[in-house]
C-alpha atoms as a PDB file:
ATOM      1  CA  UNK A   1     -43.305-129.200 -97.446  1.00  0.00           C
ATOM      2  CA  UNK A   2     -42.587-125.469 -98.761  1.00  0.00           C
ATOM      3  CA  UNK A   3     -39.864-127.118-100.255  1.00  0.00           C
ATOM      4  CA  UNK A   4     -42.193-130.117-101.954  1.00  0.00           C
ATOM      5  CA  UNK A   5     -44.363-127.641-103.482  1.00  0.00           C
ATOM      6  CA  UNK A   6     -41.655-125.794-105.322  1.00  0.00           C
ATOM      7  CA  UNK A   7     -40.486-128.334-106.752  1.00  0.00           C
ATOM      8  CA  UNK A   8     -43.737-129.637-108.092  1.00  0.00           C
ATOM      9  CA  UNK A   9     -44.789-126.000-109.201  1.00  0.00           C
ATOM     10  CA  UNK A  10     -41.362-126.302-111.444  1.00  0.00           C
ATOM     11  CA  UNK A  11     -42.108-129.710-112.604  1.00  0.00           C
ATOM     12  CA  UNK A  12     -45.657-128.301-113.683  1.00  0.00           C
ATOM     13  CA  UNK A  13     -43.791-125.319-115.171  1.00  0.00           C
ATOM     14  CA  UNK A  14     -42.092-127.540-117.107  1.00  0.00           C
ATOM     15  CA  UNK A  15     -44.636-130.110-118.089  1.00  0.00           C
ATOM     16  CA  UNK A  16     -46.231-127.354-119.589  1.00  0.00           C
ATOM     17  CA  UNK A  17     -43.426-125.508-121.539  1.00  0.00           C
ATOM     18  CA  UNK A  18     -42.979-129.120-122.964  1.00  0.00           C
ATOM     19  CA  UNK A  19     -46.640-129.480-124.111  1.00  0.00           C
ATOM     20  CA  UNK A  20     -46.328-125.869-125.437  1.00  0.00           C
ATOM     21  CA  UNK A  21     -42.848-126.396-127.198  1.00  0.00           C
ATOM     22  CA  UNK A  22     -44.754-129.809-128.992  1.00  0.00           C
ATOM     23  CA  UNK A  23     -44.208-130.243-132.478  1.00  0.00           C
ATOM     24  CA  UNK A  24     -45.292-128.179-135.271  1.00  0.00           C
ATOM     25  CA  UNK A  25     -47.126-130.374-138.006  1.00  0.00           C
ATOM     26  CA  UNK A  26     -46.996-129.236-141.705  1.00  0.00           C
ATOM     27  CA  UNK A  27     -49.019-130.467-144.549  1.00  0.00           C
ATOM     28  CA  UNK A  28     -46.519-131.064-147.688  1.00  0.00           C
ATOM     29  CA  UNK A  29     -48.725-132.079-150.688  1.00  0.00           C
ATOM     30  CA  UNK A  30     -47.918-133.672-154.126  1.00  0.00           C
ATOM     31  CA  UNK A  31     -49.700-134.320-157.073  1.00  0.00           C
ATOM     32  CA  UNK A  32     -48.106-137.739-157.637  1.00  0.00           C
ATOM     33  CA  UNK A  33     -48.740-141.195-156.381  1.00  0.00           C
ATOM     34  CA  UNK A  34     -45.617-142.742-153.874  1.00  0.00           C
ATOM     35  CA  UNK A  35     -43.804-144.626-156.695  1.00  0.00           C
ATOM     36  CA  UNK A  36     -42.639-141.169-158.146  1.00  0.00           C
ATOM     37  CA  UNK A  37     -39.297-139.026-157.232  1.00  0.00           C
ATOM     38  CA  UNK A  38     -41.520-136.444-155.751  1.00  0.00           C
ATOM     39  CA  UNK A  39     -42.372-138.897-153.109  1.00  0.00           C
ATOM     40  CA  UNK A  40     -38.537-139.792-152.602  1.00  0.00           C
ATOM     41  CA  UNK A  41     -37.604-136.159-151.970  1.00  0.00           C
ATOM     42  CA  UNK A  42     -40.767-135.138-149.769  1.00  0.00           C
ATOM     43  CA  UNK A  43     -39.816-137.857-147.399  1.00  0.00           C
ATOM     44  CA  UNK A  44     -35.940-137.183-147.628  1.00  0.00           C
ATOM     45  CA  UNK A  45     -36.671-133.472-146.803  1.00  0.00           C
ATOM     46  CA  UNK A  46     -39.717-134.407-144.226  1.00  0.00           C
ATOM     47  CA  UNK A  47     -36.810-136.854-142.647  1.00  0.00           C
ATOM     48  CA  UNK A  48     -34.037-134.207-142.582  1.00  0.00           C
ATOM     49  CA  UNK A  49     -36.545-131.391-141.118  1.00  0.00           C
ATOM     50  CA  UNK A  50     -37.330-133.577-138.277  1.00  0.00           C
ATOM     51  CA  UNK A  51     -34.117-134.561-137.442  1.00  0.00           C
ATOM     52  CA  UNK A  52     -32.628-131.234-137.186  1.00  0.00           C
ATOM     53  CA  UNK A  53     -35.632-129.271-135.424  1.00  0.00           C
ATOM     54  CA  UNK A  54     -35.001-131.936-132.922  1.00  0.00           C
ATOM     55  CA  UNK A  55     -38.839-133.166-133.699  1.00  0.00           C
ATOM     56  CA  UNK A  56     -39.831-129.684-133.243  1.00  0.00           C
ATOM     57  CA  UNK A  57     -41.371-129.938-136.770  1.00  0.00           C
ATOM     58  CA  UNK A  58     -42.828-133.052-138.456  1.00  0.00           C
ATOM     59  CA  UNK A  59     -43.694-132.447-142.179  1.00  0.00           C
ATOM     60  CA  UNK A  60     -46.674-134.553-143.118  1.00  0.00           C
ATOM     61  CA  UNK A  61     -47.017-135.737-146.699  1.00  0.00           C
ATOM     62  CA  UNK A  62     -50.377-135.898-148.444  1.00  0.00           C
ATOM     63  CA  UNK A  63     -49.779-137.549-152.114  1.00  0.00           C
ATOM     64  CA  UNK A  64     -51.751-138.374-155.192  1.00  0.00           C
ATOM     65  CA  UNK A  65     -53.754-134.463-155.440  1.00  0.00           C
ATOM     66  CA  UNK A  66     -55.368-135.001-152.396  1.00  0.00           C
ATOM     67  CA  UNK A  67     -54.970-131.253-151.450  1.00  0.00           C
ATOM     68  CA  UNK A  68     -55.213-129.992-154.842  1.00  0.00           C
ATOM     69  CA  UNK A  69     -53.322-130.044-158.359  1.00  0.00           C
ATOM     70  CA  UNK A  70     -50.417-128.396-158.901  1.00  0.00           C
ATOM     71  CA  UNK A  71     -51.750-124.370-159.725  1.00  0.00           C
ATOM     72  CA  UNK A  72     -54.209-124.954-157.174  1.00  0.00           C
ATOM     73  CA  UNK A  73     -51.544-125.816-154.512  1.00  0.00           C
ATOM     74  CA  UNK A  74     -49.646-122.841-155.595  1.00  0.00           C
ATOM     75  CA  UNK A  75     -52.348-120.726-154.634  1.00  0.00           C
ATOM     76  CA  UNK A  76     -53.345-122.240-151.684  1.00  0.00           C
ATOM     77  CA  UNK A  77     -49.817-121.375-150.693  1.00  0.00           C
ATOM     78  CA  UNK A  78     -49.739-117.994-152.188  1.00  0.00           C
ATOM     79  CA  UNK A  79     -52.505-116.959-149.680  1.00  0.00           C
ATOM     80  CA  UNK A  80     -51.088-118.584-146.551  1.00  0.00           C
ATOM     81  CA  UNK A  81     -53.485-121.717-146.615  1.00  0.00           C
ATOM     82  CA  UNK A  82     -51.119-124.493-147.834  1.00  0.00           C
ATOM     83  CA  UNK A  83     -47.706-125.138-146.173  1.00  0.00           C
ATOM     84  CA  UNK A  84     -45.492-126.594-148.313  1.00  0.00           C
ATOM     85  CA  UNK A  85     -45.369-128.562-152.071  1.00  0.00           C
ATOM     86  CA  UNK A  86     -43.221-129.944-154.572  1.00  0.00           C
ATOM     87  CA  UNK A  87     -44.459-128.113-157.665  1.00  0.00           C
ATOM     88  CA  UNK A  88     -43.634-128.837-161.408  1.00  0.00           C
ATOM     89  CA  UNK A  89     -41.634-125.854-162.969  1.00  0.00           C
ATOM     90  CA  UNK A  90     -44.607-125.960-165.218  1.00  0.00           C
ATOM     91  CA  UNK A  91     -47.391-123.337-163.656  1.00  0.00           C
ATOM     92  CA  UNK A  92     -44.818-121.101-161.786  1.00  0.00           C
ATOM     93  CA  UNK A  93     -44.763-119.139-164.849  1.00  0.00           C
ATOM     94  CA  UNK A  94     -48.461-118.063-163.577  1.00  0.00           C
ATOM     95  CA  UNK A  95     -46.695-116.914-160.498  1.00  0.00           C
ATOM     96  CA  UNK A  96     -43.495-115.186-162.133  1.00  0.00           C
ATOM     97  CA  UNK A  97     -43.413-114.400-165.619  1.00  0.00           C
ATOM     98  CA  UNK A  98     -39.337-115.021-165.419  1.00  0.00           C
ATOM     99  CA  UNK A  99     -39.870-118.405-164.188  1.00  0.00           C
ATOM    100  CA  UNK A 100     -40.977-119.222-167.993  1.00  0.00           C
ATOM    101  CA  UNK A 101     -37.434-118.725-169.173  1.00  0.00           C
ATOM    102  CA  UNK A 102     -36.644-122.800-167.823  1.00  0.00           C
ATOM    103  CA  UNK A 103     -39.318-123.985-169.871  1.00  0.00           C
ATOM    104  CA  UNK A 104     -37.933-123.005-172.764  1.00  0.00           C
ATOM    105  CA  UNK A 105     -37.149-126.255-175.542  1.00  0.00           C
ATOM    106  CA  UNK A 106     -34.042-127.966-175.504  1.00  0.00           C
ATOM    107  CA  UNK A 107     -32.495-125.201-173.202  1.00  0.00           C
ATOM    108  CA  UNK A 108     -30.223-127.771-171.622  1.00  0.00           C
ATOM    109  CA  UNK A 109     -28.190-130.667-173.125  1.00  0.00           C
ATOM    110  CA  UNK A 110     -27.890-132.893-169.995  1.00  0.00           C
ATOM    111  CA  UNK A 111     -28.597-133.094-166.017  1.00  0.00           C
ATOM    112  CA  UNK A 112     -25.057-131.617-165.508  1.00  0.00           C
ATOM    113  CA  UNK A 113     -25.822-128.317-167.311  1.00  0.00           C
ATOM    114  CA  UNK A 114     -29.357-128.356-165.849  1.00  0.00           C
ATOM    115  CA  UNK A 115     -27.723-128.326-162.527  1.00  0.00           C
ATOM    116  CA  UNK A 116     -25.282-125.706-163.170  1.00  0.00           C
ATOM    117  CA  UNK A 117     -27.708-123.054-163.957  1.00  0.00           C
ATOM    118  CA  UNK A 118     -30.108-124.221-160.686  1.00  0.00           C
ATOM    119  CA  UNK A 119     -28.053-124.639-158.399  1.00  0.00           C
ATOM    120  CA  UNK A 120     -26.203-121.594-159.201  1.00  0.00           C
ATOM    121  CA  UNK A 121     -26.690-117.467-159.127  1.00  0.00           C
ATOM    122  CA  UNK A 122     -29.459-117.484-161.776  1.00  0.00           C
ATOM    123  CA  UNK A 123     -31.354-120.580-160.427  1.00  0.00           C
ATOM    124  CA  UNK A 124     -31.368-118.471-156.720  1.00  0.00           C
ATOM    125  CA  UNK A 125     -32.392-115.464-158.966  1.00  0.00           C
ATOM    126  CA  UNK A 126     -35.079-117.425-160.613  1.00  0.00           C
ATOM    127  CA  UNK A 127     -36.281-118.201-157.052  1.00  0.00           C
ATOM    128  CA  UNK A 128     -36.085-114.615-155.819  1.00  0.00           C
ATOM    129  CA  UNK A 129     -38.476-113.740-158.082  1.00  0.00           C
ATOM    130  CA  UNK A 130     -41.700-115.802-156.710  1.00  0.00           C
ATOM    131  CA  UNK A 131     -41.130-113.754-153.397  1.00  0.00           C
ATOM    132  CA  UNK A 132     -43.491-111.099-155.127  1.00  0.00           C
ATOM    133  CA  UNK A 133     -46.463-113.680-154.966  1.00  0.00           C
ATOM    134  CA  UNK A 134     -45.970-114.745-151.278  1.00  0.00           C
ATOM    135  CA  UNK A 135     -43.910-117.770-152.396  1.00  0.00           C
ATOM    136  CA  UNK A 136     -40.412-119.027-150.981  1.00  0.00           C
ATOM    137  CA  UNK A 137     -38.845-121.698-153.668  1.00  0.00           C
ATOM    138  CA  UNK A 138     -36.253-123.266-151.265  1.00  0.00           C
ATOM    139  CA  UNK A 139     -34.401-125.661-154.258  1.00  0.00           C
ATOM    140  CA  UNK A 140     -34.937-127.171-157.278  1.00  0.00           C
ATOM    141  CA  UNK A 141     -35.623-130.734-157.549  1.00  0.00           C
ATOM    142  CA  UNK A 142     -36.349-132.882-160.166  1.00  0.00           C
ATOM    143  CA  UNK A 143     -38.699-133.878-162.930  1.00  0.00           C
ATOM    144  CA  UNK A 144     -36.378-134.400-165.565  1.00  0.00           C
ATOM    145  CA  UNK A 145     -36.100-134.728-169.312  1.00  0.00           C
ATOM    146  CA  UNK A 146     -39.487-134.999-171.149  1.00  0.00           C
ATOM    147  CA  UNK A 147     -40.609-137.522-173.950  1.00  0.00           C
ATOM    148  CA  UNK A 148     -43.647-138.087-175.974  1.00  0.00           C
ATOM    149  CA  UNK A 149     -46.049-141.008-175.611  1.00  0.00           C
ATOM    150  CA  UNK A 150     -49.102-141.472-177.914  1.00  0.00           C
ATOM    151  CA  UNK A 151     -51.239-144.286-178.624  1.00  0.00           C
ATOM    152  CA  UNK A 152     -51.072-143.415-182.703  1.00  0.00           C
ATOM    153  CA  UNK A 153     -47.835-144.122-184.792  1.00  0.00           C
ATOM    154  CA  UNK A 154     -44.014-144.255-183.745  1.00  0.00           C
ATOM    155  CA  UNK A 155     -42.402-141.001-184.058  1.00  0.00           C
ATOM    156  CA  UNK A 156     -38.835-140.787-185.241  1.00  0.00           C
ATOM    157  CA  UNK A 157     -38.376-136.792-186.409  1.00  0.00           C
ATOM    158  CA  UNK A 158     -40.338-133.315-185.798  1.00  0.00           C
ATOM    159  CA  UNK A 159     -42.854-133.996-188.309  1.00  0.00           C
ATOM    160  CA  UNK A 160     -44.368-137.407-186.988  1.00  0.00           C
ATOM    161  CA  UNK A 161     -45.865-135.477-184.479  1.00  0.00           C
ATOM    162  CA  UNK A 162     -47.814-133.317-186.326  1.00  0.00           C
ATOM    163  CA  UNK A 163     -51.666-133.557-186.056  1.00  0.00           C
ATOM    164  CA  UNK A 164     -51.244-135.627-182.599  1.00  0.00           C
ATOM    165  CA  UNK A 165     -53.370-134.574-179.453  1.00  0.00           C
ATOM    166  CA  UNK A 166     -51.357-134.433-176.858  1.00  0.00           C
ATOM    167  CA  UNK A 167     -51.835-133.277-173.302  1.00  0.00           C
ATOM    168  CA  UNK A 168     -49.022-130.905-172.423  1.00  0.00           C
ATOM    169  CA  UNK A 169     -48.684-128.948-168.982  1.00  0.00           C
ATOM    170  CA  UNK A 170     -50.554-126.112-168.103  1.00  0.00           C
ATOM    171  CA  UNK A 171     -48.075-123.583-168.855  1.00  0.00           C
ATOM    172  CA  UNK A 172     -47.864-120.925-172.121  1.00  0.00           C
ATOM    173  CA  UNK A 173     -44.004-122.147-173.212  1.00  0.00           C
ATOM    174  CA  UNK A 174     -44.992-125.670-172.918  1.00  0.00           C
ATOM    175  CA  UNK A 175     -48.046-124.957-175.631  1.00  0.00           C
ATOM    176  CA  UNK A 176     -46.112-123.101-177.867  1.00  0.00           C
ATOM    177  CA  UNK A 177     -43.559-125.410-178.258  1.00  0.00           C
ATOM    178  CA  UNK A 178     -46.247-128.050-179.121  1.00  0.00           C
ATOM    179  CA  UNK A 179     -48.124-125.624-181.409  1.00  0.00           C
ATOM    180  CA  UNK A 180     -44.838-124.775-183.285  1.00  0.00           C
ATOM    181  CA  UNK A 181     -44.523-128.435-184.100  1.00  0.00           C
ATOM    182  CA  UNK A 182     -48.361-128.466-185.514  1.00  0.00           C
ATOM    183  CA  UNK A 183     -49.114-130.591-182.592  1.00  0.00           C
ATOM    184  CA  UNK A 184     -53.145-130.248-181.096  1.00  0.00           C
ATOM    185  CA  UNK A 185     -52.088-129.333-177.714  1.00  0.00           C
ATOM    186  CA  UNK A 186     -54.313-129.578-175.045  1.00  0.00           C
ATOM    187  CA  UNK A 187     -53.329-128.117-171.827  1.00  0.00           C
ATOM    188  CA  UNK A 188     -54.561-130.225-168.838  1.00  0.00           C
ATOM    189  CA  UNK A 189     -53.349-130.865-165.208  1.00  0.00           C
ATOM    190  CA  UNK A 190     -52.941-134.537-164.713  1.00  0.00           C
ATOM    191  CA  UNK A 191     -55.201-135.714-162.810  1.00  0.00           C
ATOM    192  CA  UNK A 192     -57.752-135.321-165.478  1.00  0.00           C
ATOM    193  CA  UNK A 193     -54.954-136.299-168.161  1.00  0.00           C
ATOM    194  CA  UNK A 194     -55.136-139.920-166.751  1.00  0.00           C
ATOM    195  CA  UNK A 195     -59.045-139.889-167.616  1.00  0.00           C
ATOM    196  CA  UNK A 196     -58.302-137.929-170.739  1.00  0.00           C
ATOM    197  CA  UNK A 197     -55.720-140.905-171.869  1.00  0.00           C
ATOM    198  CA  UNK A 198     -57.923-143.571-171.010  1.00  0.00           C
ATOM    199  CA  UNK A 199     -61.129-142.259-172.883  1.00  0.00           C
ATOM    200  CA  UNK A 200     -58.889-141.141-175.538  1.00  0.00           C
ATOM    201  CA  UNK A 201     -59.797-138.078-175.547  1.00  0.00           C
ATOM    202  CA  UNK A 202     -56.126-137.235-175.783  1.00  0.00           C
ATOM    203  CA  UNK A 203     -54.234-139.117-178.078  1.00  0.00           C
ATOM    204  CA  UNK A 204     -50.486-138.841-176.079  1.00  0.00           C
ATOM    205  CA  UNK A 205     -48.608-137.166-173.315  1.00  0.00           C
ATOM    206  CA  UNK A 206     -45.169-135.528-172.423  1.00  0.00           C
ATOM    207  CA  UNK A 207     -43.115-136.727-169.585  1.00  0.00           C
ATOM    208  CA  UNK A 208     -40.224-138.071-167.955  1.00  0.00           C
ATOM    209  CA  UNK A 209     -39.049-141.933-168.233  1.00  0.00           C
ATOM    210  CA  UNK A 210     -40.088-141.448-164.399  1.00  0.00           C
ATOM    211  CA  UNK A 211     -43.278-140.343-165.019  1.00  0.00           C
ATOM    212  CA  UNK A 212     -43.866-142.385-167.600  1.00  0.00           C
ATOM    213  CA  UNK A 213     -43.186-145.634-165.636  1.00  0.00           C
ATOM    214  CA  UNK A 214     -44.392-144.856-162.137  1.00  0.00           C
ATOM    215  CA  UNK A 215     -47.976-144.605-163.913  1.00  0.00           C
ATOM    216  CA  UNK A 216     -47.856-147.490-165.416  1.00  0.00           C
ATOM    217  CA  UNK A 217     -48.390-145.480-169.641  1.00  0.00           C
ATOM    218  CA  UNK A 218     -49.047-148.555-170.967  1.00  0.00           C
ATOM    219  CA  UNK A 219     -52.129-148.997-168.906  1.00  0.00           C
ATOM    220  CA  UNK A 220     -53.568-145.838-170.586  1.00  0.00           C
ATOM    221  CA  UNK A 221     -53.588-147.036-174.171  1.00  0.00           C
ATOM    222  CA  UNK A 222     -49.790-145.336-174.872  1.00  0.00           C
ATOM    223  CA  UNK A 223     -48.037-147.627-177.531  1.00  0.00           C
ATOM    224  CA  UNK A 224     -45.284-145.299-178.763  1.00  0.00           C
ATOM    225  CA  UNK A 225     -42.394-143.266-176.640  1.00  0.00           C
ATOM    226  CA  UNK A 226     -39.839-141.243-178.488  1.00  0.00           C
ATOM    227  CA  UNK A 227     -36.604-139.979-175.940  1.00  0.00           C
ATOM    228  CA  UNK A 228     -36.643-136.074-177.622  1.00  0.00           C
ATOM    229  CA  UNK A 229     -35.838-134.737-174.200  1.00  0.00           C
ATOM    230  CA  UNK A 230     -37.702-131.619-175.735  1.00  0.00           C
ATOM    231  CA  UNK A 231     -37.218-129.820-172.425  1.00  0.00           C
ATOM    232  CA  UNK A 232     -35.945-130.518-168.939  1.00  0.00           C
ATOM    233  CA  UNK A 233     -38.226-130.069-166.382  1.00  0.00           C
ATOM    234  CA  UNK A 234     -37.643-129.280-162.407  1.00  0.00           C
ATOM    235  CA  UNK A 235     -39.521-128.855-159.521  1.00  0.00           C
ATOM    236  CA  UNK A 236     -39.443-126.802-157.234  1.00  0.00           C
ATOM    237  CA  UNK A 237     -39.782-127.444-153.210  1.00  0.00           C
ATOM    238  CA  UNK A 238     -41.643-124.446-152.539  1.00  0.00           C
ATOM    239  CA  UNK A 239     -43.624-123.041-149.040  1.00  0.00           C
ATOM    240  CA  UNK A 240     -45.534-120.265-148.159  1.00  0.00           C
ATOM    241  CA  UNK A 241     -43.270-117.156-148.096  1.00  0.00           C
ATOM    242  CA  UNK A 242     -45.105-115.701-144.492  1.00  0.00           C
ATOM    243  CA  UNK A 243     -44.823-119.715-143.278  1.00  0.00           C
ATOM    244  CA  UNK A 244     -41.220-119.269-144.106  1.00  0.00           C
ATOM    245  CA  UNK A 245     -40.863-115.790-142.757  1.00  0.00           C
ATOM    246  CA  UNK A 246     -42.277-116.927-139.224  1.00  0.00           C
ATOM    247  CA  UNK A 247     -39.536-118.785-138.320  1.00  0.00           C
ATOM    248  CA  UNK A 248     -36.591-118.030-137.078  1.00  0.00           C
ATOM    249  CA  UNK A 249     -33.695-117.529-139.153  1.00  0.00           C
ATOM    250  CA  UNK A 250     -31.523-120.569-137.651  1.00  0.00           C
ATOM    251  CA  UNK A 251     -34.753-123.225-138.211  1.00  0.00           C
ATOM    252  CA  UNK A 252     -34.945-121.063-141.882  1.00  0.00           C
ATOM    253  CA  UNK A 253     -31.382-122.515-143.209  1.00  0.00           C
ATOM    254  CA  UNK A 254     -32.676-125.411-141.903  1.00  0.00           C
ATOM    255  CA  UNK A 255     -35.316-125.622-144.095  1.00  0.00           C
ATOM    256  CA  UNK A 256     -33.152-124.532-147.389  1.00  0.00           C
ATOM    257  CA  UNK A 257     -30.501-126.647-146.400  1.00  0.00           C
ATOM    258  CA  UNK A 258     -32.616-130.054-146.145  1.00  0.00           C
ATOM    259  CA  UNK A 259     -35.117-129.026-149.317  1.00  0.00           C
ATOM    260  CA  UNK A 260     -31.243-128.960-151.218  1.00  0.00           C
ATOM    261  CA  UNK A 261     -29.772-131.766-149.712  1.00  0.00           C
ATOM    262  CA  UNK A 262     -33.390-133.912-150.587  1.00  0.00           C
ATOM    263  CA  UNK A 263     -32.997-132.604-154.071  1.00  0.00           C
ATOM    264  CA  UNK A 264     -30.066-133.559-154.701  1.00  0.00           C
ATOM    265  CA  UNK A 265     -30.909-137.077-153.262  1.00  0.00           C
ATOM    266  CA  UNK A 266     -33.650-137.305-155.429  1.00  0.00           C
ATOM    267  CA  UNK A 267     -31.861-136.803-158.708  1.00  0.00           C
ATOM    268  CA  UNK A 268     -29.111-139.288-158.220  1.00  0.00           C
ATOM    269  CA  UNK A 269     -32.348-141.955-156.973  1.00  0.00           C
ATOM    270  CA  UNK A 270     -33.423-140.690-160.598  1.00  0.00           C
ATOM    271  CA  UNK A 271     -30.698-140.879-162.158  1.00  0.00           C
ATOM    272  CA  UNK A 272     -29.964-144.690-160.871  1.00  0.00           C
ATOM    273  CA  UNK A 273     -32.977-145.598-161.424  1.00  0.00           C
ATOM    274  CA  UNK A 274     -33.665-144.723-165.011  1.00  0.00           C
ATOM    275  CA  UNK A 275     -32.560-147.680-166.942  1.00  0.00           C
ATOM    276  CA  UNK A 276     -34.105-150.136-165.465  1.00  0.00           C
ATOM    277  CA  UNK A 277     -37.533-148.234-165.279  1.00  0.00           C
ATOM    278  CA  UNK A 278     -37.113-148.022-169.746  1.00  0.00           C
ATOM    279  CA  UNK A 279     -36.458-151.438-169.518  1.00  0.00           C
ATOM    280  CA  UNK A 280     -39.821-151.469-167.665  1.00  0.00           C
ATOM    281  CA  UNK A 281     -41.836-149.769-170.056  1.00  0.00           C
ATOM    282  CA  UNK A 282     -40.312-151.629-173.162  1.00  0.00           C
ATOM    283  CA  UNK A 283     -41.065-155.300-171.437  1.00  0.00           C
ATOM    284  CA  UNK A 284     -44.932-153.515-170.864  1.00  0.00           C
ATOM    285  CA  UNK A 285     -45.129-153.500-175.104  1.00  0.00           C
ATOM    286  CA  UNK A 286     -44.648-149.531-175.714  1.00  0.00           C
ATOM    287  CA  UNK A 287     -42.119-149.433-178.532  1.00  0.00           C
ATOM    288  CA  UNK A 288     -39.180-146.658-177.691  1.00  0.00           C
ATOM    289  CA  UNK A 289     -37.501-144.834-180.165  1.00  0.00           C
ATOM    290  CA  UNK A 290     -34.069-143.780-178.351  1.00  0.00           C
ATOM    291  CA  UNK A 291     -32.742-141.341-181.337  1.00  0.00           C
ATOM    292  CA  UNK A 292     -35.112-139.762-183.223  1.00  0.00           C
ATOM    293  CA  UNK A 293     -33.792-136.901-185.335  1.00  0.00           C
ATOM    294  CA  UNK A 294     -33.547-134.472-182.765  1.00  0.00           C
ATOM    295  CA  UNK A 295     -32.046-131.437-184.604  1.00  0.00           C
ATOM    296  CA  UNK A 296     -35.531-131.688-186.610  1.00  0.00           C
ATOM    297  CA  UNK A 297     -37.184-130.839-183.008  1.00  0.00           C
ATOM    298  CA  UNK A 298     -34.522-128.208-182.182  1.00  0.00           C
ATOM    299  CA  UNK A 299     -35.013-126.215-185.720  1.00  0.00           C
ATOM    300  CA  UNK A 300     -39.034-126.566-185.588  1.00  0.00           C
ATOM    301  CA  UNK A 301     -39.230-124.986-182.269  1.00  0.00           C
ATOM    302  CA  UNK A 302     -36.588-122.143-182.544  1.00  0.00           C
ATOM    303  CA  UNK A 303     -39.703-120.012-183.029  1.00  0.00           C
ATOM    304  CA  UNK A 304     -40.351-120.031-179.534  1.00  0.00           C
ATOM    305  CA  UNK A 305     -37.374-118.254-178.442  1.00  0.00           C
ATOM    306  CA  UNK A 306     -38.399-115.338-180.993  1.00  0.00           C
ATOM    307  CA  UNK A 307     -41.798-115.428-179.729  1.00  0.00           C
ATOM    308  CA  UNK A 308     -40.490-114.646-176.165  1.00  0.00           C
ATOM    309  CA  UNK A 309     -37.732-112.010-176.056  1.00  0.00           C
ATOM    310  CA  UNK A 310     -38.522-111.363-172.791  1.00  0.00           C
ATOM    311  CA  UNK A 311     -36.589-114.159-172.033  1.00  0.00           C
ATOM    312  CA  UNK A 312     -33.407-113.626-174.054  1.00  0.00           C
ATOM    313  CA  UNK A 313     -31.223-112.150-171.433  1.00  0.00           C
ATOM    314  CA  UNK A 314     -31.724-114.926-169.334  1.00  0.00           C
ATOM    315  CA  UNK A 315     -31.035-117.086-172.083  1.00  0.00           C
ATOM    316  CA  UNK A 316     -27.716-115.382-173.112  1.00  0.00           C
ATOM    317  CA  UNK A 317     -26.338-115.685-169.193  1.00  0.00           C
ATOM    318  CA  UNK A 318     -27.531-119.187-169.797  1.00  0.00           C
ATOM    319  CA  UNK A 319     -25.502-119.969-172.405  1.00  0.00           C
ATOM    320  CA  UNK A 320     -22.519-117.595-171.102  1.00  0.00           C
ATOM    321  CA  UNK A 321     -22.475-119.709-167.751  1.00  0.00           C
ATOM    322  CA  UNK A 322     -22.280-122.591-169.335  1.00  0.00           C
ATOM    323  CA  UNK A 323     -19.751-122.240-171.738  1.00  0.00           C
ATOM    324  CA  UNK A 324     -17.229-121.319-169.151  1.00  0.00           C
END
């Protein structure tokens, strides 16, 4: 009977170390609905996490700005509240002023190079940096190369775009490009954007063929697209840095190792699924213009890099890197 009792007393001990080892849940929020690559990567990464941790942490995803837009979710982060996000490069520059340096126009001439940089000693740099204001970026995913939409005229060189309201992100080197091309720029998140489109209260927009597609442009009164790739444009999978710091440092490279390996799956779903989403947008009546003039973008813009010297050493081991 002694014997009996022991042995339930250890299957009780155990019972209980089970329900007390049970699975941690994080919240993971987006701004985007579940057609877009941010979707693609949250799951990829929420699918990886899982696996690894042996279910010993499920990462739910909340989509569409249901826990906030994208500065907002930063914060929440920043003060412990908010697990995890896929952010937009764009309002990290609110965070760490050196973040700014990768929105800088036409700073990369293709994914490759893009990646380079990223995925390389200045990209982990870059990241370093956001540790300051309670961040951890654990890898850079991907928004892509942005174009202009507008519901005006067709725009084949710098100067069609001048006079044009256009809703840019919510981020200083963003509006200073647009200003230096004597656009009205308007910086908005986008949630409101999609109201500010369909009012026309905003005449255009700035985003990747991804973007551009997955909401459906042409159901917000844009007529025109013009590839100027005026800027590429990542995103970063980013937690709270005392989150991060809690666990231990074997479930830690977990967590950097799956938010790479889901950004790099998400590119190459990008990347494959580009042509067919132009195609999309073309059959839906917006007229593309796939080579505008862009050197008349590059020269209208070099301004920008004058206005922000804080930025040229970056820029310099930019270029350096990838001229090797």
């Amino acid at each position: 009977m002694k014997k009996l009792t022991c042995i339930f007393a250890l299957v009780l001990v155990l019972a209980l170390t089970g329900s007390a080892m049970a699975e941690t849940v994080l919240q993971f929020g987006t701004t985007v609905n579940e057609q877009d690559s941010f979707q693609v990567a949250a799951e990829k990464f929420a699918e990886l996490v899982e696996e690894r941790t042996n279910g010993e942490y499920k990462i739910e995803i909340y989509p569409n700005g249901t826990l906030g837009g994208e500065a907002d979710m930063l914060d929440s982060m920043s003060m412990g509240l908010l697990d995890m996000g896929i952010i937009t490069a764009g309002p990290f520059v609110n965070f760490s002023e050196m973040m700014g340096v990768l929105d800088m126009p036409f700073l990369f001439a293709n994914n490759e190079e893009a990646y380079t940089i990223l995925d390389g000693e200045i990209g982990k740099e870059l990241l370093a940096t956001l540790e300051d204001a309670n961040l951890k970026g654990l890898a850079y995913a991907e928004r892509g190369f942005r174009n202009i939409t507008n519901s005006v005229k067709p725009i084949e060189k710098a100067a069609d775009v001048a006079g044009l309201k256009l809703r840019v992100m919510e981020n200083e080197v963003y509006t200073a490009t647009f200003k230096a091309l004597d656009v009205n720029a308007v910086p908005m998140n986008w949630q409101d954007t999609l109201t500010a489109l369909q009012q026309g209260t905003v005449e255009g927009q700035e985003n990747p063929i991804n973007v551009i597609w997955s909401y459906k442009m042409w159901e917000y009164n844009q007529k025109y697209c013009v590839l100027d790739r005026h800027s590429y444009s990542t995103a970063i999978i980013t937690m709270s840095l005392d989150l991060f710091n809690s666990l231990d440092e074997a479930t830690q490279e977990i967590f950097v190792q799956a938010a790479q390996e889901a950004a790099e799956y998400e590119r190459a779903w990008v990347a494959e699924q580009e042509a067919g989403q132009l195609q999309e947008i073309k059959d839906n009546g917006i007229e593309v213009v796939e080579n505008p003039d862009v050197e008349s973008f590059r020269s209208a813009v070099q301004v920008v890099y004058d206005a922000y010297p804080q930025y040229a050493e970056y820029v310099s081991r930019i270029q350096e890197t990838l001229a090797q």
